[in-house]
Protein backbone atom coordinates (compact mmCIF):
# COMPACT_ATOMS: atom_id res chain seq x y z
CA UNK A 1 -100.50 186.57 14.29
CA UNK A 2 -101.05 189.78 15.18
CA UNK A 3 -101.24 192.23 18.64
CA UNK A 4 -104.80 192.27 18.45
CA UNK A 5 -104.62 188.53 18.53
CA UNK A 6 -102.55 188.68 21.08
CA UNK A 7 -104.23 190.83 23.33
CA UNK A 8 -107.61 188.89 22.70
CA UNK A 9 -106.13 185.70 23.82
CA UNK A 10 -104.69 187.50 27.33
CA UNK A 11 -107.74 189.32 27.91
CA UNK A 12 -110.35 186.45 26.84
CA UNK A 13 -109.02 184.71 30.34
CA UNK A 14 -110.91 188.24 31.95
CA UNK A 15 -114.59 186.63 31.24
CA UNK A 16 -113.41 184.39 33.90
CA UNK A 17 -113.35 187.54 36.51
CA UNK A 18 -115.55 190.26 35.41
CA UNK A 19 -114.33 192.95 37.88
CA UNK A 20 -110.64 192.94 36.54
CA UNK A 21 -109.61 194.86 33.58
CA UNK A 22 -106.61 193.95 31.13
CA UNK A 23 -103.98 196.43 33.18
CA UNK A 24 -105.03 193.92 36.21
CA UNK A 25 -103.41 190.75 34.89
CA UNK A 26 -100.20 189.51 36.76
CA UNK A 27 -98.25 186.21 36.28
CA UNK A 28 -98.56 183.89 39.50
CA UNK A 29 -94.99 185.12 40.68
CA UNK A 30 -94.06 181.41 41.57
CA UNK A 31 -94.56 179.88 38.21
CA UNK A 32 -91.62 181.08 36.12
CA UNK A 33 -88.27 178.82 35.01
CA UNK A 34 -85.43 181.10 35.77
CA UNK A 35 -83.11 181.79 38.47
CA UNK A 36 -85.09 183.83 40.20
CA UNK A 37 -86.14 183.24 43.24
CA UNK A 38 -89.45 182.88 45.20
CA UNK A 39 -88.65 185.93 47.54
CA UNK A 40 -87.77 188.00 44.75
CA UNK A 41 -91.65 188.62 43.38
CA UNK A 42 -91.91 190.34 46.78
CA UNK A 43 -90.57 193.68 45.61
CA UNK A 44 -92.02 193.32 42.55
CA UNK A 45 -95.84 193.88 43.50
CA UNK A 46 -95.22 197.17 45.17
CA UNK A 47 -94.30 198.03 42.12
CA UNK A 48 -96.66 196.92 39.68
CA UNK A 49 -99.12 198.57 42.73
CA UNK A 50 -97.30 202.19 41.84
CA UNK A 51 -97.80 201.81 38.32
CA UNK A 52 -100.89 200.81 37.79
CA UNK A 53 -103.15 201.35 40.57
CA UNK A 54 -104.42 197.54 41.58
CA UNK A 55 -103.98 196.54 45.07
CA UNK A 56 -101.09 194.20 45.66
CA UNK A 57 -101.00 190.96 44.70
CA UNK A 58 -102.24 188.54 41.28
CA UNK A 59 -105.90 188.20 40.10
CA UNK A 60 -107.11 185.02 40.84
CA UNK A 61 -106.80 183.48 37.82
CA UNK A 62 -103.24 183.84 37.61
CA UNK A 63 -102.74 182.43 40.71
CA UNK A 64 -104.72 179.23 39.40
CA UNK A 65 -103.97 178.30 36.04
CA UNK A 66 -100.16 177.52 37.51
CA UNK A 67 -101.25 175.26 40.02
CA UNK A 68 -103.77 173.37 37.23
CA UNK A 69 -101.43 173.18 35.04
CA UNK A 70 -98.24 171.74 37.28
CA UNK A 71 -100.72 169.00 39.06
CA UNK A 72 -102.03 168.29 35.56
CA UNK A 73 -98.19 167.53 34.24
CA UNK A 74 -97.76 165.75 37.96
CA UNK A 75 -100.63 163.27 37.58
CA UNK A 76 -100.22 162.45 33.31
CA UNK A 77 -96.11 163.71 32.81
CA UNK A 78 -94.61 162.44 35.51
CA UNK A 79 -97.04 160.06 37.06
CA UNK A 80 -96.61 161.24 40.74
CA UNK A 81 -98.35 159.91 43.41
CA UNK A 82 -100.65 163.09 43.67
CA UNK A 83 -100.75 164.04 47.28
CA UNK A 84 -97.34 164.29 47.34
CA UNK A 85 -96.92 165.70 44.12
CA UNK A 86 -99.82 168.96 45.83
CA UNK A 87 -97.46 169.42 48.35
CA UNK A 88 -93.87 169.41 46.43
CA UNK A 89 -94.59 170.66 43.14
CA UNK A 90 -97.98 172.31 42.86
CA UNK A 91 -98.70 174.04 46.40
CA UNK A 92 -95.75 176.91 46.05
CA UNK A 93 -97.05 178.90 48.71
CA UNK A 94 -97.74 178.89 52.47
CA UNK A 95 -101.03 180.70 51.65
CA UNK A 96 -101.86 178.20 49.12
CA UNK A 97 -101.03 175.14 51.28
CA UNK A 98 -103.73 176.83 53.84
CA UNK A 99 -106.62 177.70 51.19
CA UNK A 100 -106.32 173.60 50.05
CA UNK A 101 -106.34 172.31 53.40
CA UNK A 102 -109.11 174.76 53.99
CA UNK A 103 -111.39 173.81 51.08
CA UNK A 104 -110.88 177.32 49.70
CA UNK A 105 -108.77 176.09 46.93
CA UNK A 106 -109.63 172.84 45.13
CA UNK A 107 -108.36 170.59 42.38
CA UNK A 108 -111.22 168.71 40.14
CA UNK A 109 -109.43 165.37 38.29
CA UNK A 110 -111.24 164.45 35.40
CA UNK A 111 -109.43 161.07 34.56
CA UNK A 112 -111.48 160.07 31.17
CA UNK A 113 -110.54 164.17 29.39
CA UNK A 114 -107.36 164.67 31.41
CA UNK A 115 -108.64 167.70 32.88
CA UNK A 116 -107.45 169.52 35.98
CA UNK A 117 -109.25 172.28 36.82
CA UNK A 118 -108.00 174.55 40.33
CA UNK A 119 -111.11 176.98 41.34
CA UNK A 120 -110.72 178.97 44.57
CA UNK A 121 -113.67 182.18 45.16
CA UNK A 122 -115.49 181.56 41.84
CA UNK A 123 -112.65 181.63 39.50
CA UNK A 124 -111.06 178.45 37.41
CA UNK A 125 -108.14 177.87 35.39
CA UNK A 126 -107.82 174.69 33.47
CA UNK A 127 -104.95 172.56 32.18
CA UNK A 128 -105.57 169.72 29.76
CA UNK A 129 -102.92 166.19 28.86
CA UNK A 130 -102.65 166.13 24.79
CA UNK A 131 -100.36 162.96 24.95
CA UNK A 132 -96.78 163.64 23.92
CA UNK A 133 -97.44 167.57 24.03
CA UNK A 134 -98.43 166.92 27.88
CA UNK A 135 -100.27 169.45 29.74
CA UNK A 136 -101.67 172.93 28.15
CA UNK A 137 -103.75 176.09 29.28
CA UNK A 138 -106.96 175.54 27.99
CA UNK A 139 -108.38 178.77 26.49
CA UNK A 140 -111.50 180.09 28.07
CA UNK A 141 -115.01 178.29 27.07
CA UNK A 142 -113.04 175.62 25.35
CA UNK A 143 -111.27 172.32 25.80
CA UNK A 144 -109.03 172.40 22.72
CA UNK A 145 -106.21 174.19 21.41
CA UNK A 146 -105.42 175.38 18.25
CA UNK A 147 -103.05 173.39 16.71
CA UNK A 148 -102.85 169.55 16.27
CA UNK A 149 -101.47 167.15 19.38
CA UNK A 150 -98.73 164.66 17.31
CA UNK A 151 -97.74 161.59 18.68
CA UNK A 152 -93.76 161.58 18.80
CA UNK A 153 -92.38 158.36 18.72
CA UNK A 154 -88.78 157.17 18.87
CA UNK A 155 -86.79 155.04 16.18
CA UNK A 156 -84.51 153.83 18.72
CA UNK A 157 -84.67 149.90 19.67
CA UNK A 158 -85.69 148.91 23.53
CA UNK A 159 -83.67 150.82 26.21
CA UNK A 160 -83.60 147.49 28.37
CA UNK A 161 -81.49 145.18 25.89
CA UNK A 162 -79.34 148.35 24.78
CA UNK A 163 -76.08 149.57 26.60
CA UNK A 164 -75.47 152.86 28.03
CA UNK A 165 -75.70 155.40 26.66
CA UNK A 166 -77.57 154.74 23.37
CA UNK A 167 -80.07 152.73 26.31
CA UNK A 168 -79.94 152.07 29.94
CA UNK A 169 -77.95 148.81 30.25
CA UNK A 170 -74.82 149.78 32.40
CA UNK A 171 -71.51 147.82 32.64
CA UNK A 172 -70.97 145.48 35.49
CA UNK A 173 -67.72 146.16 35.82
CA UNK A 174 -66.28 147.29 38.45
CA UNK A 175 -65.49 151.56 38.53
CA UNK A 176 -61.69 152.01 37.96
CA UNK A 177 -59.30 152.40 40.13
CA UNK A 178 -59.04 156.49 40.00
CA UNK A 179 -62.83 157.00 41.06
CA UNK A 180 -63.33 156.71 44.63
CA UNK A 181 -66.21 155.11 45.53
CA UNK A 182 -66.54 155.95 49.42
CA UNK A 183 -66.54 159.23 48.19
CA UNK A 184 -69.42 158.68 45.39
CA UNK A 185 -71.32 157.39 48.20
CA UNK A 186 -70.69 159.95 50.36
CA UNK A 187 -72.07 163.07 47.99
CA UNK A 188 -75.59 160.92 47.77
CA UNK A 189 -75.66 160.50 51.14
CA UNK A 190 -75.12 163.97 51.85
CA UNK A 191 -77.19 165.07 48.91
CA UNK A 192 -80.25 163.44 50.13
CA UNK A 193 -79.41 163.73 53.66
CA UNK A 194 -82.14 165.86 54.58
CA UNK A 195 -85.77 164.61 53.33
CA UNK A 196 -87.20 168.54 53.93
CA UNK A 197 -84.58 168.98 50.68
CA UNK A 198 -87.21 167.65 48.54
CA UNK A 199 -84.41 166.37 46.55
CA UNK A 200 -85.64 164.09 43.00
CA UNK A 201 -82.47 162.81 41.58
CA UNK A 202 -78.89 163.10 42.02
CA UNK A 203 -76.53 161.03 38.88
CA UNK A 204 -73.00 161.43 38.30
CA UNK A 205 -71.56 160.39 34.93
CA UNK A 206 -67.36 160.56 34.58
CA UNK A 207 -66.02 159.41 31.51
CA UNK A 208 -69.18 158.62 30.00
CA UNK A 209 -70.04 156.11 32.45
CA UNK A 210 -72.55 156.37 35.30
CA UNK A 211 -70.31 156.15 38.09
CA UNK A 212 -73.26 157.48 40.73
CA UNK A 213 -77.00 157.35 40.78
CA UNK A 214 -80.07 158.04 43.46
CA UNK A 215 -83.59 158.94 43.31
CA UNK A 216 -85.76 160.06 46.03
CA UNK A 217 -89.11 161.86 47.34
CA UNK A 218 -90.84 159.44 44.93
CA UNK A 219 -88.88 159.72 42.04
CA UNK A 220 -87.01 157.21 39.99
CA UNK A 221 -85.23 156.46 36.85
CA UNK A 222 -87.82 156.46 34.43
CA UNK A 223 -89.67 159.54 35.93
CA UNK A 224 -90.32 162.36 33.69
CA UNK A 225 -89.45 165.15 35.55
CA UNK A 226 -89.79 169.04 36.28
CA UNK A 227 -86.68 171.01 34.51
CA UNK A 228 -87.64 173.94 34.46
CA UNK A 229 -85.15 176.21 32.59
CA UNK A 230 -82.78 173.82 32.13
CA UNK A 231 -85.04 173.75 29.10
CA UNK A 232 -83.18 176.86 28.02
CA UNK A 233 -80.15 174.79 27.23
CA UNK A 234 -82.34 172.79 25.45
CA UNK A 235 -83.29 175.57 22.98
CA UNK A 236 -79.83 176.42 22.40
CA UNK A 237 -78.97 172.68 21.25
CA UNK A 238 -82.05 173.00 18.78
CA UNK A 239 -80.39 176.08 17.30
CA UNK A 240 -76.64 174.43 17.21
CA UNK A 241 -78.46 171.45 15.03
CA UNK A 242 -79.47 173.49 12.92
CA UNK A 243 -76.54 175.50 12.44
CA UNK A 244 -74.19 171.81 12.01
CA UNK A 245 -77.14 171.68 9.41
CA UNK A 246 -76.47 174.68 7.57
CA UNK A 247 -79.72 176.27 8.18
CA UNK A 248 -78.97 178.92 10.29
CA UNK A 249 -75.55 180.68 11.76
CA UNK A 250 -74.47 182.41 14.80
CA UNK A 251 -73.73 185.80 13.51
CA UNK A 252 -76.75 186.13 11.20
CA UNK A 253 -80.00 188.61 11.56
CA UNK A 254 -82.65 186.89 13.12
CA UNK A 255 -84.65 185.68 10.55
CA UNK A 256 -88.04 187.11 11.89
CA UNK A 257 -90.12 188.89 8.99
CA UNK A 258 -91.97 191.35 10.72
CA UNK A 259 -88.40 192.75 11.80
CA UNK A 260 -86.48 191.95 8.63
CA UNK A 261 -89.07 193.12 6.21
CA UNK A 262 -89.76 196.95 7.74
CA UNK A 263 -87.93 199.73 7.14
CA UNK A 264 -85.46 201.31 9.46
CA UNK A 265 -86.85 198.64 12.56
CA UNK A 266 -83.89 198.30 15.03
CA UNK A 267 -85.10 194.70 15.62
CA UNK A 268 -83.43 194.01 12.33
CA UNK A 269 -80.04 194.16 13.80
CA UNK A 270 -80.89 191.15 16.49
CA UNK A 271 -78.30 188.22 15.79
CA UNK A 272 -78.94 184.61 16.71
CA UNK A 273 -75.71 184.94 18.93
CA UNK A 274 -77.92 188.04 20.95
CA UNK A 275 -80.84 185.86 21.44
CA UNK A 276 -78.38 183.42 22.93
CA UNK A 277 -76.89 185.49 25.17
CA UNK A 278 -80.34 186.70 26.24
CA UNK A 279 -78.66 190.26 24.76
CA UNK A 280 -81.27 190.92 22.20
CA UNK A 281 -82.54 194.68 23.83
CA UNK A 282 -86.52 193.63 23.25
CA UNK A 283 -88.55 195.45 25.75
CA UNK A 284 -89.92 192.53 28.52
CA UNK A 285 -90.05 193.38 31.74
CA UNK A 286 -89.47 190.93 34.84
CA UNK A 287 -88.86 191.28 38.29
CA UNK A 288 -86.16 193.46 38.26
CA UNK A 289 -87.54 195.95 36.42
CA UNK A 290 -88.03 199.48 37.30
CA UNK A 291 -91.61 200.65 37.60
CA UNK A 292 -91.23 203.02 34.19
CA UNK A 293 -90.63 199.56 32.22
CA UNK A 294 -93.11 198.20 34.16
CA UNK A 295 -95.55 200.79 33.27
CA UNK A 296 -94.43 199.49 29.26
CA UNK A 297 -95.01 195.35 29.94
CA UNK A 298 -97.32 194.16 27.37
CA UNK A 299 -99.99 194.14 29.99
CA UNK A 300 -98.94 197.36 32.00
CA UNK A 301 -97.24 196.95 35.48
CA UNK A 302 -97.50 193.26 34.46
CA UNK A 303 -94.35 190.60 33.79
CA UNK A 304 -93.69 189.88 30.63
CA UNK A 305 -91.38 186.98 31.54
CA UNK A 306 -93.82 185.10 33.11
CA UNK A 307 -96.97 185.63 31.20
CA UNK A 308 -96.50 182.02 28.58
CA UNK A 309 -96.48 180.43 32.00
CA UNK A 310 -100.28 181.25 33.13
CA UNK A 311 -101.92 182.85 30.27
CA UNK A 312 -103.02 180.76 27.27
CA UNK A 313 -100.92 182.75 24.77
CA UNK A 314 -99.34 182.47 21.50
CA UNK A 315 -95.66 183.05 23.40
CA UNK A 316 -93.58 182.72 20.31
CA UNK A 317 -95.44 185.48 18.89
CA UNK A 318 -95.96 187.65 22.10
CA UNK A 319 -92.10 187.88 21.57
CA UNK A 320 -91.07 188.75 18.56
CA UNK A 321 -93.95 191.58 18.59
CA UNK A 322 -92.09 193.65 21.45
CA UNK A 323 -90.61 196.65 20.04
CA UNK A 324 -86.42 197.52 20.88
CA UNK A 325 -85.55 198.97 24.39
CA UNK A 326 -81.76 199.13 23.70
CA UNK A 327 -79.45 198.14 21.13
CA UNK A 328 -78.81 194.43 20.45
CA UNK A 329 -75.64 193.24 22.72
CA UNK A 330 -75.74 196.27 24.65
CA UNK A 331 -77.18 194.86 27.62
CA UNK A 332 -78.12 191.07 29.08
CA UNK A 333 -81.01 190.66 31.21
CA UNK A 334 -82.73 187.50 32.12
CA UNK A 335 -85.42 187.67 29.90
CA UNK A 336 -87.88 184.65 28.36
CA UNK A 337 -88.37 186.48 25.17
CA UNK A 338 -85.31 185.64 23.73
CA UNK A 339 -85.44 181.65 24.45
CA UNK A 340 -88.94 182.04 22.88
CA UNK A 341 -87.67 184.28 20.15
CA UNK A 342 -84.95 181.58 19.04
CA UNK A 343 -87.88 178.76 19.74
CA UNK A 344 -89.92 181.04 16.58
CA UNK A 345 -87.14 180.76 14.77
CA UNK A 346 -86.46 177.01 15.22
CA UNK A 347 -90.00 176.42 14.23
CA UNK A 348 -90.07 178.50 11.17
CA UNK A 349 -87.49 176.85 10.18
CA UNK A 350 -87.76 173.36 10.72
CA UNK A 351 -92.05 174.12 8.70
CA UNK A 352 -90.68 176.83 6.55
CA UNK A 353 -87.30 176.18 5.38
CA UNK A 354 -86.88 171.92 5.88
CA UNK A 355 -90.69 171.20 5.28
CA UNK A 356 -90.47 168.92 8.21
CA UNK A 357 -93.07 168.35 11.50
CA UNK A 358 -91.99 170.96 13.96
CA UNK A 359 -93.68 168.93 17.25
CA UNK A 360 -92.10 165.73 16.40
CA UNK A 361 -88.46 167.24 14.50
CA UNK A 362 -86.67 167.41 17.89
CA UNK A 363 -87.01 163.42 18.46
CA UNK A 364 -85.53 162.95 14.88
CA UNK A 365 -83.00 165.35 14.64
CA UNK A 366 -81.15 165.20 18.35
CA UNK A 367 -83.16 163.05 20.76
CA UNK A 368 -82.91 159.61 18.83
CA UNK A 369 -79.05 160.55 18.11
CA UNK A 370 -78.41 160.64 21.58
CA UNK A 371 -80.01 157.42 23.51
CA UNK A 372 -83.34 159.50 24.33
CA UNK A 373 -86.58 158.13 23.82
CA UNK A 374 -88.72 160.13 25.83
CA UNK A 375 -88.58 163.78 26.71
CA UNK A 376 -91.76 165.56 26.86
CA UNK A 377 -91.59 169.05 25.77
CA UNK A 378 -94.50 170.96 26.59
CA UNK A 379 -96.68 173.65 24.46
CA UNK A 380 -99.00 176.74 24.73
CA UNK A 381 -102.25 176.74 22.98
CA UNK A 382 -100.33 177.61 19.51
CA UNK A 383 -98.70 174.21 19.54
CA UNK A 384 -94.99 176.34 20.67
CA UNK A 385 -92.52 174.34 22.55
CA UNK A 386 -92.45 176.29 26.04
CA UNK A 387 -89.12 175.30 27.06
CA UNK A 388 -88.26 178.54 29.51
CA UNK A 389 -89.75 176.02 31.55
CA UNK A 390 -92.58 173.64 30.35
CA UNK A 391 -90.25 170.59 29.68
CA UNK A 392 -90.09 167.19 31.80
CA UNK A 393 -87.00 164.83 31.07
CA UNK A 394 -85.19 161.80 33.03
CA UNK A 395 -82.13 162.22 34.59
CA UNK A 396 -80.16 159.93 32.61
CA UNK A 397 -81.81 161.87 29.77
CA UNK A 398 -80.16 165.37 30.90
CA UNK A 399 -77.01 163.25 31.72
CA UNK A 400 -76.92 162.25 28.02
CA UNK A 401 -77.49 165.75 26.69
CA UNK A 402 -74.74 166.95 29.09
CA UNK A 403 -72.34 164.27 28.02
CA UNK A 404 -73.21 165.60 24.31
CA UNK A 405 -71.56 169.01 25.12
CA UNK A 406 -68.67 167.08 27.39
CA UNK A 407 -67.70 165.03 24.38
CA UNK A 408 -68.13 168.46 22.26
CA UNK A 409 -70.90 167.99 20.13
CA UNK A 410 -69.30 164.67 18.73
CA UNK A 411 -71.81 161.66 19.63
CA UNK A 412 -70.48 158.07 18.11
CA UNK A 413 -68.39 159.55 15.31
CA UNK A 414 -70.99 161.97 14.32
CA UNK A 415 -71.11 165.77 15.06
CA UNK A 416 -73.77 166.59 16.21
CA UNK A 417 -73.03 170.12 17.53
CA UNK A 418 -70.08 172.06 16.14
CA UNK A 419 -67.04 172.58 18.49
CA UNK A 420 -67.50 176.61 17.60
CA UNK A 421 -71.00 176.53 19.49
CA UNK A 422 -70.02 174.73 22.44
CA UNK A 423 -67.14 176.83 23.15
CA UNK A 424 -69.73 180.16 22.38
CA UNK A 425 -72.35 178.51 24.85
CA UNK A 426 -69.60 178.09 27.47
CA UNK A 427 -68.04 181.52 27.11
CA UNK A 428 -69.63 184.69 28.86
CA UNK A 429 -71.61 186.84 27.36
CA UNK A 430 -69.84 190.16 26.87
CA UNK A 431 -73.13 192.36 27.35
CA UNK A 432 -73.88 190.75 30.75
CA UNK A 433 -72.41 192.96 33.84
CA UNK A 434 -71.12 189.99 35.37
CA UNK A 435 -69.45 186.98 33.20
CA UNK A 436 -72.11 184.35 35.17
CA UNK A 437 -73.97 183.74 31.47
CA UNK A 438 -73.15 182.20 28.32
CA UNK A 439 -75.39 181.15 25.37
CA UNK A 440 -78.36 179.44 27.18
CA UNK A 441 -76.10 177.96 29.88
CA UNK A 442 -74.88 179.58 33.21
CA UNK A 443 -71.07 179.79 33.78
CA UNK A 444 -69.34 178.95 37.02
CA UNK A 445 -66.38 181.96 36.40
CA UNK A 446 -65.54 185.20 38.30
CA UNK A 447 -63.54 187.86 36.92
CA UNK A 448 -60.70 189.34 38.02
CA UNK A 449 -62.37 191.39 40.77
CA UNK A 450 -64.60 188.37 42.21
CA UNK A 451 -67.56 189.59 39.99
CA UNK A 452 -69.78 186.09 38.57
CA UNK A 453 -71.09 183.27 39.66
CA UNK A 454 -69.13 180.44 41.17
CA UNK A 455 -70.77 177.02 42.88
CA UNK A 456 -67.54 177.31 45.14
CA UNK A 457 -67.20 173.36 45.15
CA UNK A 458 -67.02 173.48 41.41
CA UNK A 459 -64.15 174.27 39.02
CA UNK A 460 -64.22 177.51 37.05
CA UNK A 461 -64.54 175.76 33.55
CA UNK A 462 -68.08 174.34 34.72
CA UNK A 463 -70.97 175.60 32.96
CA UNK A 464 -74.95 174.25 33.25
CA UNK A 465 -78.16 174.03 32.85
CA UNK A 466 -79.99 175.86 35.31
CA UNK A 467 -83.88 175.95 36.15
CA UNK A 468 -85.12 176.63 38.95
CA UNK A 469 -85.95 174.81 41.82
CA UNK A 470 -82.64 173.36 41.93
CA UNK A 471 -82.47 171.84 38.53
CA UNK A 472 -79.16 171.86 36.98
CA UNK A 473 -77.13 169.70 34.81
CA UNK A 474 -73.60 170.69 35.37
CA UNK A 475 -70.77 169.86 32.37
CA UNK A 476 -67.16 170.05 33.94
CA UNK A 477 -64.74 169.25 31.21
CA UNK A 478 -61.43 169.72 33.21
CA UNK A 479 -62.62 166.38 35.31
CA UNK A 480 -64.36 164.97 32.63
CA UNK A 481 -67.92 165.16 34.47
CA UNK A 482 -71.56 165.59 33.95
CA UNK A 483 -73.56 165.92 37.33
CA UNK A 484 -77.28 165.92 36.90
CA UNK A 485 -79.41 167.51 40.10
CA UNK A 486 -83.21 167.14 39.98
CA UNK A 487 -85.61 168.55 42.73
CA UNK A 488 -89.21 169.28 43.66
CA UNK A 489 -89.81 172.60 43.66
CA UNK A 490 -91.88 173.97 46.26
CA UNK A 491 -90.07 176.74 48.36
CA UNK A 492 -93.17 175.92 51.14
CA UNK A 493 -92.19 172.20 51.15
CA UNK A 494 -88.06 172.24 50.77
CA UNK A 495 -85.96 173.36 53.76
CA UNK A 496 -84.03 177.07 53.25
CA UNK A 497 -80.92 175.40 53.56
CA UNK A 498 -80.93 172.42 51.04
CA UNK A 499 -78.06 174.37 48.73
CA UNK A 500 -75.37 174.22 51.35
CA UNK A 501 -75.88 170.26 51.02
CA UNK A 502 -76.35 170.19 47.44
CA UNK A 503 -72.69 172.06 47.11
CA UNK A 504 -71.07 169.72 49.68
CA UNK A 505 -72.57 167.17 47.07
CA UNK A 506 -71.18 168.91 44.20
CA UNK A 507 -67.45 168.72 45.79
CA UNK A 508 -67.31 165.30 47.12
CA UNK A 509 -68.28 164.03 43.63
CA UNK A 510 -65.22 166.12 41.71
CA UNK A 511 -63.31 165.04 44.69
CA UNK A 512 -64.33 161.17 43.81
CA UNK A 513 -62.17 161.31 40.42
CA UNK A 514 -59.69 163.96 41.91
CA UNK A 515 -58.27 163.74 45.36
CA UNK A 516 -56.29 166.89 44.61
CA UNK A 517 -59.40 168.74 44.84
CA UNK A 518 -60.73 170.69 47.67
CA UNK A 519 -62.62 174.16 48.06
């Protein structure tokens, strides 16, 4: 897999749109999976304007092969009715709400190949459903990919005859006495008090048990849905099983050839703990970077971070062929090459080192060991997981991934994850300016100067998984909580304000199992 590979697979999307050169590609600003959000793209197109001399905004095609691919994973992922699934998940943008309902921008279903393709002055971008891999980019002039769909199927007897949490029979006993259930109701009513909230799911698990659970704007228990990069998280728990395995360690070199096996490359000092902490030092731009790094993206005055998201790349590979901007655990940005970076590594690994089947190895190895029969991780052409983003899962699935790192890696007697990665998950990262980040999960601390992030309604020992959208799966050990919060995404479809209820939420639910606690 080489650059030249690389760059042929960006640049083949350009036969699409003859006009633009390479320097002209830009990721549609709406379609990444971090924290970032919608308004901060804004500043970034001046920029990439300064460096490289194309008028302001994306090509067309990046502005397309989002949209195909989110109402392709609506309509065959999640199963959403598909009007409303336009308007909440695929439609990001006032300007794109106005070119559908103006014919400008259209959507063409084929139901028998599972093809969406968007189209809007000429220009297409196409998404196609391979089964358990769900919805891909399709290359240009092709409707394949290059790698073989697998069907992943689960070992795990019928979720309807098999008790929480190994299935999805719950007791029918009544909640004890120290969980308040006035309160319970209270957080969903507040939670889903506004409908312009756009809210998808809201579950609260104490205990281990279920104590609170709601779906809404369509959604329900079985729905697969849109995580975003909560899917981070997930990448971290595929590394910690295979460290309890033996097969890799925190402190280690990054077991990537190409930076192992040349002389004097700085690359060769990356440790799997770096990648973690999203400390690594590899040159990727995103939005906040500064027009000189900008001028260095991969596709100048283009960002890097977004790029797996609406080009049909090789992503694992895009990554681990950026050269060093600073020394490993120097400095921590929010970057997606070091999530992808780690997701090489897991799949080297699991074909290279175990001799298992990569796409299927995660429903073996954790997903089966933890009550989850379903979770549909989602690829680039390559056959990579893409899970910076690219992931759909339940909420009772995310609830049983968080209750993994509640009961500290132990599931049933086994361990699962060692107690030594959950604490280094949970614990900021010391290259970060403010302790907000751990390994793959966000923390909920401040310093002693007020510097981090805090959900104010939450107590300091919280830590999550965060995509965006308003996606998170919060893990609050003091009160012995996992609180899962699922939403469509659209910032043209939710109302500004839906965070002040989702934090009122948040506070009535801790305050449910402890009346001492206020905020």
């Amino acid at each position: 897999m080489t650059r030249i590979r690389l760059l042929g697979a960006v640049c083949g999307i350009i036969a699409l749109v003859p006009t633009l050169a390479c320097s002209d590609l830009n990721p549609d600003g709406a379609a990444n999976g971090g924290g970032e959000s919608a308004s901060s793209n804004a500043g970034s197109v001046d920029s990439q304007s300064a460096v490289s001399g194309s008028p302001p905004g994306p090509p067309i095609y990046m502005t397309l092969s989002g949209p195909a691919k989110r109402f392709c994973s609506a309509i065959w992922v999640s199963e959403r009715v598909r009007e409303e699934a336009l308007y909440n998940s695929v439609l990001y943008t006032d300007k794109q709400v106005s070119d559908y309902e103006g014919g400008r921008l259209t959507f063409e279903v084929e139901e028998d190949r599972r093809i969406v393709t968007a189209s809007s002055e000429g220009v297409q971008a196409r998404a196609r459903h391979f089964g358990d891999q769900g919805c891909v980019l399709l290359p240009d002039h092709s409707e394949e990919v290059f790698f073989t769909p697998r069907a992943v199927k689960s070992a795990l007897p019928d979720a309807a005859s098999t008790a929480w949490p190994m299935g999805d029979v719950l007791s029918d006993q009544p909640l004890p006495d120290d969980v308040d259930r006035d309160l319970l109701a209270e957080a969903t009513r507040v939670f889903f008090a506004n409908s312009d909230d756009k809210r998808a799911a809201f579950l609260v698990l104490h205990r281990g048990r279920i104590v609170a659970e709601e779906y809404g704007s369509g959604a329900h228990r079985d729905m697969q849905l849109e995580s975003w990069s909560m899917g981070k998280s997930l990448t971290a728990t595929l590394i910690g099983r295979l460290i309890q395995m033996g097969s890799l360690h925190l402190s280690q070199p990054a077991p990537v050839p190409a930076w192992q096996n040349s002389d004097d490359d700085p690359r060769a000092d990356i440790s799997i703990a770096d990648l973690l902490r999203m400390s690594s030092g590899l040159r990727f731009s995103n939005t906040d970077a500064s027009p000189e790094q900008m001028a260095r993206s991969f596709v100048p005055g283009q960002v890097d971070h977004r790029l797996g998201y609406v080009a049909p790349i090789d992503a694992f590979q895009f990554s681990v062929s950026r050269d060093a901007e600073f020394p490993p655990n120097t400095v921590g940005r929010y970057r997606n090459s070091d999530p992808w970076t780690l997701g090489y590594i897991v799949r080297r690994t699991v074909e290279q080192e175990l001799g298992d089947e990569y796409l299927t190895w995660p429903q073996r190895s954790l997903f089966d060991k933890i009550g989850i029969r379903q979770f549909t991780l989602e690829t680039d052409p390559y056959g990579n997981f893409l899970l910076t983003g690219y992931n759909f899962g339940t909420a009772r699935n995310w609830a049983r991934l968080g209750l993994l790192y509640l009961q500290r890696g132990m599931w049933d007697g086994t361990r699962l994850l060692s107690e030594e990665f959950v604490d280094f998950v949970s614990s900021p990262a010391p290259a970060w300016e403010d302790p907000y980040y751990g390994g793959l999960f966000w923390l909920n601390t401040a310093d002693e100067s007020g510097r981090g992030g805090r959900v104010p309604s939450l107590p300091t020992d919280s830590y999550n998984a965060l995509g965006a959208g308003d996606q998170k799966t919060y893990i609050i050990p003091s009160r012995e909580l996992v609180i899962v919060v699922q939403s469509h995404r659209s910032p043209a479809a939710r109302a500004p304000d839906r965070r002040d209820r989702e934090y009122e939420a948040l506070g009535l639910a801790v305050k449910a199992v402890d009346p001492t606690w206020s905020w």
